[in-house]
C-alpha atoms as a PDB file:
ATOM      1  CA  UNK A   1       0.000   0.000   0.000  1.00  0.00           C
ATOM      2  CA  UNK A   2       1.107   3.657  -0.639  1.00  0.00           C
ATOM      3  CA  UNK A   3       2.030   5.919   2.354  1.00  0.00           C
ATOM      4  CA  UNK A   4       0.559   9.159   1.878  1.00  0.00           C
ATOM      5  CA  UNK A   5       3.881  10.587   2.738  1.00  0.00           C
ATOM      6  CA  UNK A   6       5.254   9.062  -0.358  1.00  0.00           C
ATOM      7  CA  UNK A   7       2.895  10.745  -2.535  1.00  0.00           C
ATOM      8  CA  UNK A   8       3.857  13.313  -5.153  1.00  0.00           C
ATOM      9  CA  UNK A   9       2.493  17.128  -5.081  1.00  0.00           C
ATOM     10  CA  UNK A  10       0.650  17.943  -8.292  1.00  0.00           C
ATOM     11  CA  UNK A  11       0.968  21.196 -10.167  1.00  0.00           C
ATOM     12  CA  UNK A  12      -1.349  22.333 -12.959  1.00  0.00           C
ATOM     13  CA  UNK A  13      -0.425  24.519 -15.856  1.00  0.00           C
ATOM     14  CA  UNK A  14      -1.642  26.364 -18.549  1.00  0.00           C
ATOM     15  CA  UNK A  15       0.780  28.883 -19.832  1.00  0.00           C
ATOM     16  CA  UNK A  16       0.143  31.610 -17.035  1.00  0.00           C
ATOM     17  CA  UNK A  17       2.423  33.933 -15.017  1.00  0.00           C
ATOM     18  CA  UNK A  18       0.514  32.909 -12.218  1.00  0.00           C
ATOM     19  CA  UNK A  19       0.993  29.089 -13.087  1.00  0.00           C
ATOM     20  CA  UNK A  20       4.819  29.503 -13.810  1.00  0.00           C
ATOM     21  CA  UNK A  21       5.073  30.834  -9.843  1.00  0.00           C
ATOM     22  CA  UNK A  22       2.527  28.096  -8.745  1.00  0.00           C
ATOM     23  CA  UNK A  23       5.506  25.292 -10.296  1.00  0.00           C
ATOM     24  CA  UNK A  24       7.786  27.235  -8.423  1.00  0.00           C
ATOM     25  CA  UNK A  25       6.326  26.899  -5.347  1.00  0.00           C
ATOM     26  CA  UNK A  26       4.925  23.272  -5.580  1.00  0.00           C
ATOM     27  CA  UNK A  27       8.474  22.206  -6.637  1.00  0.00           C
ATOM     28  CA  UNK A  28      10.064  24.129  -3.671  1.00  0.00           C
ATOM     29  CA  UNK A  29       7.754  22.431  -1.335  1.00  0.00           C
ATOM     30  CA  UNK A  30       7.864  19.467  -3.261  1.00  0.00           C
ATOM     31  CA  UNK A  31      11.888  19.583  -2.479  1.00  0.00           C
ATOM     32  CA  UNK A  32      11.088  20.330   1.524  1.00  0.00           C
ATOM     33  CA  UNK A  33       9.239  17.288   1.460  1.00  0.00           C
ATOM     34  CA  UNK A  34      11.783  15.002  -0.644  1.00  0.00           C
ATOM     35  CA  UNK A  35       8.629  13.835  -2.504  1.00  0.00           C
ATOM     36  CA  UNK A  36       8.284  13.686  -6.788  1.00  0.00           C
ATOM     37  CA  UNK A  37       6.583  16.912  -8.484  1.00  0.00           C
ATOM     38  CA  UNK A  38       3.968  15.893 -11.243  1.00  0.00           C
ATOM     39  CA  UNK A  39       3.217  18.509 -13.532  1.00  0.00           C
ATOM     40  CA  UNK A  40      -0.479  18.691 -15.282  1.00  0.00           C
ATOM     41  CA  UNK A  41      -2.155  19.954 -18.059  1.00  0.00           C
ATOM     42  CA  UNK A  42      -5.721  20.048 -19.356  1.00  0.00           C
ATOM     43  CA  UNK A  43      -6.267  19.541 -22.801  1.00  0.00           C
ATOM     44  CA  UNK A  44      -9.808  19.155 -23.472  1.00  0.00           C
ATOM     45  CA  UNK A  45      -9.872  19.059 -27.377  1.00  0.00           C
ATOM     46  CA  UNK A  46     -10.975  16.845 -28.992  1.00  0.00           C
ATOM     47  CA  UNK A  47     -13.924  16.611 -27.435  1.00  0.00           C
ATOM     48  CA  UNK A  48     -15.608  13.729 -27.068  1.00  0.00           C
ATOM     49  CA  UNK A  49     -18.686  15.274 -28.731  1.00  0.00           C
ATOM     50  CA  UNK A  50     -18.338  14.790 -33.256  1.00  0.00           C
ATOM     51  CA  UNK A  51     -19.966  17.752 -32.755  1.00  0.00           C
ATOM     52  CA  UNK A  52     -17.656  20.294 -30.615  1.00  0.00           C
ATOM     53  CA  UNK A  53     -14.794  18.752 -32.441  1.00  0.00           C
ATOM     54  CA  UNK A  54     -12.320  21.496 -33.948  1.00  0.00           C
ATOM     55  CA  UNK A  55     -11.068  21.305 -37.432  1.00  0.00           C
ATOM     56  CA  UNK A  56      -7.521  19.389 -37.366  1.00  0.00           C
ATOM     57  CA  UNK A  57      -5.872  22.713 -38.239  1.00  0.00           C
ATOM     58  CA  UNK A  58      -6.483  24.359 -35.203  1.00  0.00           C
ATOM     59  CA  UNK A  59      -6.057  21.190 -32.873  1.00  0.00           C
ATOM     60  CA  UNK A  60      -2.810  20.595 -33.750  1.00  0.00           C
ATOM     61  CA  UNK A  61      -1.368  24.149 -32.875  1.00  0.00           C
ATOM     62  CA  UNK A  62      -3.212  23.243 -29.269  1.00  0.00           C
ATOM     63  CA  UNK A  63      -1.333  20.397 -28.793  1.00  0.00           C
ATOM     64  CA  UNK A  64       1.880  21.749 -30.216  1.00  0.00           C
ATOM     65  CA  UNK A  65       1.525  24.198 -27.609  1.00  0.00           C
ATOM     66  CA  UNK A  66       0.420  22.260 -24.525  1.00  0.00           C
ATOM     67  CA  UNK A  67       3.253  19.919 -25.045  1.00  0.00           C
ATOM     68  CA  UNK A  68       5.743  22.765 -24.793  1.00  0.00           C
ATOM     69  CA  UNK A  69       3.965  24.199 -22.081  1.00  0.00           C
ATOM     70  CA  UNK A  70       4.628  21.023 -20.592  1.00  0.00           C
ATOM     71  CA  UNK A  71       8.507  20.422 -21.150  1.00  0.00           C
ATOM     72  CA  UNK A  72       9.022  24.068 -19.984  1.00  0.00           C
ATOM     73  CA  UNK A  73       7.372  23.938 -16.785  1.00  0.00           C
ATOM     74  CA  UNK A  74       9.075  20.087 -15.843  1.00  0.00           C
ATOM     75  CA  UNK A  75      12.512  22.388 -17.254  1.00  0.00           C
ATOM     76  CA  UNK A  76      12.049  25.421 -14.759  1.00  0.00           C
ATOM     77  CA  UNK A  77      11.133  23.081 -11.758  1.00  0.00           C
ATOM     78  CA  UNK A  78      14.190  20.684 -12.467  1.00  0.00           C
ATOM     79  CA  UNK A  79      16.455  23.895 -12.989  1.00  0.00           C
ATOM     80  CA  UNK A  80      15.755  25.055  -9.167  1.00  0.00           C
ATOM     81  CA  UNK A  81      15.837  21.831  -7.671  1.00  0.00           C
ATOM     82  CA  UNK A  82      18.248  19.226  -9.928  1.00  0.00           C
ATOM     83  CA  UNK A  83      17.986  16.454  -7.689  1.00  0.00           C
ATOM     84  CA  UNK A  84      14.153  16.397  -7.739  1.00  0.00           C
ATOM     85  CA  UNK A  85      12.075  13.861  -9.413  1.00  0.00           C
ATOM     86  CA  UNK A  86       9.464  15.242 -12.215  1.00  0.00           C
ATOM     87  CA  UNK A  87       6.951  14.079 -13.763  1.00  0.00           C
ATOM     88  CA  UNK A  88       4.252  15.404 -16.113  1.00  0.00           C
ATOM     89  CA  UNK A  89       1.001  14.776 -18.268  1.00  0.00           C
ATOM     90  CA  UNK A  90      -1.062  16.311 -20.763  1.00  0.00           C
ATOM     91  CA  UNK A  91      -4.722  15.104 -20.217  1.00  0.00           C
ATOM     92  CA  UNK A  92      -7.236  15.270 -22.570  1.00  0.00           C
ATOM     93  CA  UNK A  93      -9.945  16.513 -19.740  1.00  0.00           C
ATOM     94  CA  UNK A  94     -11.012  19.900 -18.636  1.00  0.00           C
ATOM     95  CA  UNK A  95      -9.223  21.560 -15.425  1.00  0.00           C
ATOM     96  CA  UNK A  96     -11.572  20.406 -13.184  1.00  0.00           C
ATOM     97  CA  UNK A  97     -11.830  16.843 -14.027  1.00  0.00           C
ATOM     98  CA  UNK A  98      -8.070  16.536 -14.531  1.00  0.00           C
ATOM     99  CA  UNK A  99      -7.358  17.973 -11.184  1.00  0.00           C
ATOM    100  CA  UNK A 100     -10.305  16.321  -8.985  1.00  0.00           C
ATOM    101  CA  UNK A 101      -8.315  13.392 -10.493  1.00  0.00           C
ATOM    102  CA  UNK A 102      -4.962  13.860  -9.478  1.00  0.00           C
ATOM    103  CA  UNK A 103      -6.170  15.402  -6.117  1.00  0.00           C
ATOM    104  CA  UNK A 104      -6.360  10.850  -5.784  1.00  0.00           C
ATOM    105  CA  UNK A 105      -3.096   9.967  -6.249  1.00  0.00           C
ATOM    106  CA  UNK A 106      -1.587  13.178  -4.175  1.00  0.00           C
ATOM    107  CA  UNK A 107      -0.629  14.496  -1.190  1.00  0.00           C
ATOM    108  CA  UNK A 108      -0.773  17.976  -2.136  1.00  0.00           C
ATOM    109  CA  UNK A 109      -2.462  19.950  -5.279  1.00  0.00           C
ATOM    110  CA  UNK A 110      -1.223  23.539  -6.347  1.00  0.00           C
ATOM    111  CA  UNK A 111      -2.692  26.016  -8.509  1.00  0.00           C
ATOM    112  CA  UNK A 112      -2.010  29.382  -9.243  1.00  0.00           C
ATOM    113  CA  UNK A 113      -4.604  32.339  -8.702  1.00  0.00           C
ATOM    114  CA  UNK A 114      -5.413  32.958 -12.054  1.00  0.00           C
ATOM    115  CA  UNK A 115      -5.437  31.124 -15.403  1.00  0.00           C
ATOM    116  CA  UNK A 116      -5.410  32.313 -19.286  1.00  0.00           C
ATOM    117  CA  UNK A 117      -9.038  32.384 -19.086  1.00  0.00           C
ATOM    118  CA  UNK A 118     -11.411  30.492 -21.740  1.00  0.00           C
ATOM    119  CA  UNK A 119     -11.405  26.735 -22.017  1.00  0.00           C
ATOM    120  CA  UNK A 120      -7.835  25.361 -21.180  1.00  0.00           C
ATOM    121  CA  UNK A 121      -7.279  28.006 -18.267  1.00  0.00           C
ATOM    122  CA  UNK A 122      -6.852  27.202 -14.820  1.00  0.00           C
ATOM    123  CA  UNK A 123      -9.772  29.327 -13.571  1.00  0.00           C
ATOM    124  CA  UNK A 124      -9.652  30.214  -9.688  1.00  0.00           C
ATOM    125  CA  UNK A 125     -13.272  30.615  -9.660  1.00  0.00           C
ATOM    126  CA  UNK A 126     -13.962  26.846 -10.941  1.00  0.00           C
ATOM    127  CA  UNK A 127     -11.357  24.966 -10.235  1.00  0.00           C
ATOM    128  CA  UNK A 128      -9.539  25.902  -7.387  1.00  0.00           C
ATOM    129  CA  UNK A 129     -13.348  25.886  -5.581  1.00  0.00           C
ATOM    130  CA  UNK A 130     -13.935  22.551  -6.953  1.00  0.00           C
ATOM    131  CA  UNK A 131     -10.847  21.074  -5.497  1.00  0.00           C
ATOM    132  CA  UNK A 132     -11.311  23.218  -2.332  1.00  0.00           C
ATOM    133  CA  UNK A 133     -14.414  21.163  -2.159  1.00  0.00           C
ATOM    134  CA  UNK A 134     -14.097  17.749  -3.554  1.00  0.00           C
ATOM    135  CA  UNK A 135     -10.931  17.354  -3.478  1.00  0.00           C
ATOM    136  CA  UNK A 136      -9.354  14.477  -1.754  1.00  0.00           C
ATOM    137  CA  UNK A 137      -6.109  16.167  -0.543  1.00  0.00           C
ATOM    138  CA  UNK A 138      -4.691  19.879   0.384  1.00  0.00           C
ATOM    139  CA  UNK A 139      -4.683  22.713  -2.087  1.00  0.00           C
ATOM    140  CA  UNK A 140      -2.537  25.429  -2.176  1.00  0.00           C
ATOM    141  CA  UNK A 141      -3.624  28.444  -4.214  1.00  0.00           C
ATOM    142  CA  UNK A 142      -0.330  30.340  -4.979  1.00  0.00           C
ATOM    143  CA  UNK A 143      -0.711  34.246  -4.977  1.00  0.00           C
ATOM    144  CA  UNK A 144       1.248  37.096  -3.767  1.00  0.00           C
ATOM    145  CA  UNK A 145       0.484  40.452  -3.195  1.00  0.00           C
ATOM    146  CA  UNK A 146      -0.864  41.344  -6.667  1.00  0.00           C
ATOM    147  CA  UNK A 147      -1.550  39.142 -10.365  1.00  0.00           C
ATOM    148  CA  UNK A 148       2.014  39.787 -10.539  1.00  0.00           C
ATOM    149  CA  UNK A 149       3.942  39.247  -7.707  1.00  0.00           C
ATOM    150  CA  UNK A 150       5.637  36.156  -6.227  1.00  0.00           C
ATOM    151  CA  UNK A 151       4.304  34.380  -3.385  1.00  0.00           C
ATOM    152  CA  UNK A 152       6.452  35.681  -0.259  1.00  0.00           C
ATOM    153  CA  UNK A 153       9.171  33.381   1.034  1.00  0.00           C
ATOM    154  CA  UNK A 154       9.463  34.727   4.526  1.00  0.00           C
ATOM    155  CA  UNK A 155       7.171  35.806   7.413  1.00  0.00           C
ATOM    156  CA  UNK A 156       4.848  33.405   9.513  1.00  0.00           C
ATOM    157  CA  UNK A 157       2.988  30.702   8.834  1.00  0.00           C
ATOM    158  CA  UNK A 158      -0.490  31.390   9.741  1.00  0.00           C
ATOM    159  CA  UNK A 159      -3.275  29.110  10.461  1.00  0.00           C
ATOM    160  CA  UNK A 160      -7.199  30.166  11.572  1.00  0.00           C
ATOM    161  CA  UNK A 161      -8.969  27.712  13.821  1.00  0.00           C
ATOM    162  CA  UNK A 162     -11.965  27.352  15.952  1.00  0.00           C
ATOM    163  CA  UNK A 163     -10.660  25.347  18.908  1.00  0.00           C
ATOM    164  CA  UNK A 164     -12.987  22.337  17.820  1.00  0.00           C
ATOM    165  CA  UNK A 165     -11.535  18.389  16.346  1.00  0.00           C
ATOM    166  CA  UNK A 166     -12.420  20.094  13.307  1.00  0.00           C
ATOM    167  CA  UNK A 167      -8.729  22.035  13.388  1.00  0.00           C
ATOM    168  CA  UNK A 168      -6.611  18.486  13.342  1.00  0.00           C
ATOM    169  CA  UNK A 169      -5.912  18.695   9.607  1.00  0.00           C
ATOM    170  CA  UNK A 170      -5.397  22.247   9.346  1.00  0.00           C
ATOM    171  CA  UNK A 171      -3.175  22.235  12.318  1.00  0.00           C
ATOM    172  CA  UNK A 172      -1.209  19.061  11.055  1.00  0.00           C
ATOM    173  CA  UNK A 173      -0.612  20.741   7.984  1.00  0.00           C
ATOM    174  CA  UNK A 174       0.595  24.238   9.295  1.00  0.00           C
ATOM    175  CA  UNK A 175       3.082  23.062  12.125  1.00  0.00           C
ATOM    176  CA  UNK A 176       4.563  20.318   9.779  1.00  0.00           C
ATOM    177  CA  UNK A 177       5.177  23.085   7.036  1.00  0.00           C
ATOM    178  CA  UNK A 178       6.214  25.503   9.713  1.00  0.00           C
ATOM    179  CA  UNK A 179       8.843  22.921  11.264  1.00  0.00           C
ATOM    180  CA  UNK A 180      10.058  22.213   7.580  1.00  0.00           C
ATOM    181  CA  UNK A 181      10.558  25.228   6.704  1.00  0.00           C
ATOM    182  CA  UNK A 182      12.213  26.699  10.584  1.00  0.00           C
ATOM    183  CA  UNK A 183       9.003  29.377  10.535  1.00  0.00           C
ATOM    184  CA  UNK A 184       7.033  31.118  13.693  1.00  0.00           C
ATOM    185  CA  UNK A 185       3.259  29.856  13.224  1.00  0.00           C
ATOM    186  CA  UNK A 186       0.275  32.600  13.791  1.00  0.00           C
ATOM    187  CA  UNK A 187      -2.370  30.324  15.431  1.00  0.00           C
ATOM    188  CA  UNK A 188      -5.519  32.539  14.988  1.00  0.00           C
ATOM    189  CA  UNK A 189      -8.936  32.194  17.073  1.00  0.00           C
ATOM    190  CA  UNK A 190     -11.621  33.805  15.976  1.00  0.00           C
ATOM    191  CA  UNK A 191     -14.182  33.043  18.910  1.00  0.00           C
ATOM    192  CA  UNK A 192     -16.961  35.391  17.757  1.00  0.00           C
ATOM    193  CA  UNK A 193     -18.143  37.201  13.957  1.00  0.00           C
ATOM    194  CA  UNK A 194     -20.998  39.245  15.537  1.00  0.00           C
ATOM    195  CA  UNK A 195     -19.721  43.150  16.230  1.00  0.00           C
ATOM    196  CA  UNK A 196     -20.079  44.600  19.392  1.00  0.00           C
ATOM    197  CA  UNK A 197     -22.754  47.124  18.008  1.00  0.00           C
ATOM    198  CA  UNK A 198     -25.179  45.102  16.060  1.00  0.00           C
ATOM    199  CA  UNK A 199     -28.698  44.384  17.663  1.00  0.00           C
ATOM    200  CA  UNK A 200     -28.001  40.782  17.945  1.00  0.00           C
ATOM    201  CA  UNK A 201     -25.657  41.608  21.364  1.00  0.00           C
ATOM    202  CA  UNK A 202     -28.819  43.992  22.640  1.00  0.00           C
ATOM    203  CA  UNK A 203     -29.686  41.570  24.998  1.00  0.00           C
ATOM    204  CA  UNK A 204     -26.028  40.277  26.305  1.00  0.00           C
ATOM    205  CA  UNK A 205     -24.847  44.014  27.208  1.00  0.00           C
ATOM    206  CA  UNK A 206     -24.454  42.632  30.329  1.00  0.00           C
ATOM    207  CA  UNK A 207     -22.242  39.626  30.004  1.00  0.00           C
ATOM    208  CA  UNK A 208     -18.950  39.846  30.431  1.00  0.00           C
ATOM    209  CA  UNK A 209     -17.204  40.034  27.517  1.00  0.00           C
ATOM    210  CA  UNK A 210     -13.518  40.224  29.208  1.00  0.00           C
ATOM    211  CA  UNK A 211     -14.133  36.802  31.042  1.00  0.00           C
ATOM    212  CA  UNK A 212     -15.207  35.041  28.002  1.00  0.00           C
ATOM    213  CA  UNK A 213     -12.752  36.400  26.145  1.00  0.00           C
ATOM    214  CA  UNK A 214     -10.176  35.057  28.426  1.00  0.00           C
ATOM    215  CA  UNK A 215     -12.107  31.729  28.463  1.00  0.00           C
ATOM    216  CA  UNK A 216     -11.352  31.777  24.612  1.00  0.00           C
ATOM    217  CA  UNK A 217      -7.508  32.132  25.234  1.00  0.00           C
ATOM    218  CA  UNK A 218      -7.424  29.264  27.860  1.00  0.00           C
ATOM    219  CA  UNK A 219      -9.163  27.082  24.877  1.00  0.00           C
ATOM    220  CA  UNK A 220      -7.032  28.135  22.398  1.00  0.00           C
ATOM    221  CA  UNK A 221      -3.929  27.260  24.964  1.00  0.00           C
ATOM    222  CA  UNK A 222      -5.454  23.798  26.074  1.00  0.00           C
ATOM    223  CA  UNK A 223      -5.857  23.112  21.950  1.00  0.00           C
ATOM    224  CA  UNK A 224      -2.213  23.698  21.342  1.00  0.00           C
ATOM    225  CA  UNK A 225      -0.523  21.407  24.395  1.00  0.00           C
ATOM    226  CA  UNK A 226       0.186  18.452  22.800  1.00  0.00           C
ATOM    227  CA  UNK A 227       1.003  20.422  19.191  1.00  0.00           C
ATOM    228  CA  UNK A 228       3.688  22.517  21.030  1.00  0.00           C
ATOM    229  CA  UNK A 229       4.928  19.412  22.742  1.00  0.00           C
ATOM    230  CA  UNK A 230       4.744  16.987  19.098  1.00  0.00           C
ATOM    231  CA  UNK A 231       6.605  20.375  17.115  1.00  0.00           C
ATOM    232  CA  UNK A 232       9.213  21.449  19.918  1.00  0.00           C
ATOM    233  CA  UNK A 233      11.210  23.710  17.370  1.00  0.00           C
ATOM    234  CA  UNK A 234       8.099  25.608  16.228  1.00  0.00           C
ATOM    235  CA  UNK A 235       8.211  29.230  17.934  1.00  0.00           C
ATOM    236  CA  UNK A 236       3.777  29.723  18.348  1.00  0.00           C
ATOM    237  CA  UNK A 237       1.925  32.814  18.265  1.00  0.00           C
ATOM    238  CA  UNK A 238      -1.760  32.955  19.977  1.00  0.00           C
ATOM    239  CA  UNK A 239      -3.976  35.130  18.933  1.00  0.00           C
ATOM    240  CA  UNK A 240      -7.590  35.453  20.118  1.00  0.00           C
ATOM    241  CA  UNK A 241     -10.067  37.843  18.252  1.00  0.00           C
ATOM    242  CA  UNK A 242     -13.531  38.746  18.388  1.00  0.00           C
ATOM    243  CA  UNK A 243     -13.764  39.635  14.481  1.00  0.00           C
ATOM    244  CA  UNK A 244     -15.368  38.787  11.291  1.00  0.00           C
ATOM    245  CA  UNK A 245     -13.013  35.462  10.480  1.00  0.00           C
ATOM    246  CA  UNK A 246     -11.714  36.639   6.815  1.00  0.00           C
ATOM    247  CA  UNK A 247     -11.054  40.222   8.247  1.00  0.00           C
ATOM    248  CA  UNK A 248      -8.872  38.875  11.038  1.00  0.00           C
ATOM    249  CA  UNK A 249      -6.916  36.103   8.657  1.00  0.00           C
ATOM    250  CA  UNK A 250      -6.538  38.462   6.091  1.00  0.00           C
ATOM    251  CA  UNK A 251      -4.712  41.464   8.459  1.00  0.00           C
ATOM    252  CA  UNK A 252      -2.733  38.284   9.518  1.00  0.00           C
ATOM    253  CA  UNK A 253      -1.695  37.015   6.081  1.00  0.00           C
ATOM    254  CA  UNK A 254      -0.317  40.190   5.431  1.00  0.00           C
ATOM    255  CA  UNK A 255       2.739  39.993   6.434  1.00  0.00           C
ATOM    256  CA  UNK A 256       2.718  35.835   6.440  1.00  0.00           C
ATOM    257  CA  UNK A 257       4.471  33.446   3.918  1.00  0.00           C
ATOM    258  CA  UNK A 258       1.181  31.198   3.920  1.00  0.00           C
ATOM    259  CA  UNK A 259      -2.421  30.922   5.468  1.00  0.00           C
ATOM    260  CA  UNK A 260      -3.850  27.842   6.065  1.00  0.00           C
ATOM    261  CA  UNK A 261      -7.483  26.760   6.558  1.00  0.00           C
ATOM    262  CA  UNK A 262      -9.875  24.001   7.130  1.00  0.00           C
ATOM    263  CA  UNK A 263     -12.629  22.312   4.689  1.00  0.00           C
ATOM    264  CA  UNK A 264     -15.372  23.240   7.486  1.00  0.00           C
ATOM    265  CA  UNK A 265     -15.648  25.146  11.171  1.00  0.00           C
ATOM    266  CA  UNK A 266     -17.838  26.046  13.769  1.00  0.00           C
ATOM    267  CA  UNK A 267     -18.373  29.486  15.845  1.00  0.00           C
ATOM    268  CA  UNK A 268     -16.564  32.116  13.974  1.00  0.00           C
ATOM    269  CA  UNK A 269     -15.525  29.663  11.017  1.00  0.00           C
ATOM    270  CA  UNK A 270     -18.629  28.210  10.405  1.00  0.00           C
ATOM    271  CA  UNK A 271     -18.972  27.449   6.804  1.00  0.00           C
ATOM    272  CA  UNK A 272     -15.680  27.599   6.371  1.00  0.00           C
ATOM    273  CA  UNK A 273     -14.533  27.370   2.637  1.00  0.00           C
ATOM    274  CA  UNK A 274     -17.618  26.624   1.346  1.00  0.00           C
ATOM    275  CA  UNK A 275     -19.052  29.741   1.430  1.00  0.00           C
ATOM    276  CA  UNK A 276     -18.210  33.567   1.547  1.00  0.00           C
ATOM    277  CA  UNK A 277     -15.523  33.120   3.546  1.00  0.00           C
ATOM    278  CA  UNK A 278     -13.636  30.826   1.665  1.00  0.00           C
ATOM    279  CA  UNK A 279     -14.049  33.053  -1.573  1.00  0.00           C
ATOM    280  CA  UNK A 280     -12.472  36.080  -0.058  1.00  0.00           C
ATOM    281  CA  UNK A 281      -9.502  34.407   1.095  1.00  0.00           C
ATOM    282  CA  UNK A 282      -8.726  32.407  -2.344  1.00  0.00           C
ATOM    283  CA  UNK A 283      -9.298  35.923  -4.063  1.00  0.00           C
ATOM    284  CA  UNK A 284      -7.570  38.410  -1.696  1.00  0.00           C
ATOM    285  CA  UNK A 285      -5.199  36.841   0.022  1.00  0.00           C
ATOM    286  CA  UNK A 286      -1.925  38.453  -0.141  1.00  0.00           C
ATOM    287  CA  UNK A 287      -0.152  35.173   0.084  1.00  0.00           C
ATOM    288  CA  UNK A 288      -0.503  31.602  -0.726  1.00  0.00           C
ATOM    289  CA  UNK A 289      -3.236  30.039   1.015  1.00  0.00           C
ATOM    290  CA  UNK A 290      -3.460  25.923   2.322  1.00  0.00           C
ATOM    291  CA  UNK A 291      -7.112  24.511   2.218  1.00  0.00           C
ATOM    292  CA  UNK A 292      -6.796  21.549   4.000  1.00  0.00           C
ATOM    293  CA  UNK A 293     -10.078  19.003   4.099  1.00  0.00           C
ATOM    294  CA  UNK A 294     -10.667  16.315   7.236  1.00  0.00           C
END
């Protein structure tokens, strides 16, 4: 049987700026983790509709092209990291399909934020929620602080959780890359998305914010005993907040080097990556950003 460890991390391409860093990254961390780096592409055409079929003329240019795109993105990973393995395919499938697929046989899919567009591109809006979703590994969605910048290669590792079993996965994944990589980890708490001055807290004016606040940070500390003691090396931040969630991880993930999250959450995460909260993160991050299913 196949560890998971021994998996590769899968990268898809289509010709983008923003895929070209997304091969970076996945074949840096791909190096970290002394695993292989398999490098995808979609090639939908032909379609397996007579109907949608393109004339031969323009198909072969397609394939011309996806084949190149191909060699040169296996080229720039190996040219960083000689001694890693790589791999690649051109799949006659569209994004989605082709990287639901892979998400199978991997231990960690990367995509960048933004694609060519149209048929063939690696669309942030389709795929990278599909995977988020359905996957059946990690995905990191590789952006930077505008279309195009590079993802940054210093600063925290930050990681937004709930202080419920639901945080396992995203925790795994955030001290492990943290440790790898000899990075401080952010663990953010968000125990509360309701502001102080909406109607909904008209009738708890009276509690006592300040103690339950401080019975937040004693959760978030009980949480994180056995992590600390498992990840000795790993220097931990706590933070507690009582914010909207995607407000608070995004004035963290300014200044970190990635933000991780979990498929799904409860109190101030709930809905977690399925919903809005998810979308503002894989669109305005300002660094690459771990979704990490249970």
């Amino acid at each position: 049987m196949t560890s998971a460890r021994s998996l590769p991390i899968v990268v898809g391409v289509d010709g983008s700026a923003s895929a070209r860093l997304a091969v970076t990254w996945a074949a840096d961390e791909a190096a970290a983790r002394h695993v292989p780096l398999r490098i995808v592409h979609a090639n939908p055409w032909p379609s397996v509709r007579p109907q949608a079929r393109l004339p031969v003329e323009y198909q072969q240019p397609r394939l011309e092209f996806a084949r190149e795109l191909v060699q040169r993105s296996v080229a720039a990973a190996g040219a960083g990291h000689p001694a890693l393995t790589v791999t690649s395919q051109l799949a006659t499938a569209t994004p989605i399909e082709l990287m639901l697929d892979e998400s199978r046989r991997a231990q960690l899919v990367v995509l960048g934020s933004r694609g060519l567009g149209g048929v063939s591109g690696m669309l942030l809006g389709s795929v990278a929620v599909a995977v988020a979703s359905h996957g059946q590994c990690p995905l990191v969605v590789v952006r930077g602080s505008d279309l195009e910048a590079a993802p940054p290669t210093d600063g925290p590792v930050v990681v937004g959780v709930d202080g419920t079993p639901n945080d396992t996965p995203a925790l795994r994944f955030a001290f492990e890359f943290a440790d790898r990589r000899g990075a401080p980890l952010t663990v953010l708490h968000t125990w509360s998305d309701v502001p102080l001055d909406t109607p909904e807290t008209d009738g708890h004016r009276f509690t006592d914010w300040s103690a339950v606040e401080e019975g937040e940070h004693r959760l978030l500390a009980e949480r994180l005993a056995g992590w600390q003691q498992e990840f000795p090396d790993v220097k931990i931040s706590k933070v507690v907040t009582r914010d909207r969630p995607v407000r608070s991880l995004l004035d963290a993930a300014a200044t970190a080097r990635l933000l991780v999250v979990g498929s799904r959450g409860r109190g101030g995460f709930t809905g977690m990556l399925l919903g809005s909260t998810s979308q503002a993160l894989l669109h305005h991050s300002p660094c690459p950003v771990a979704v990490v299913r249970d």
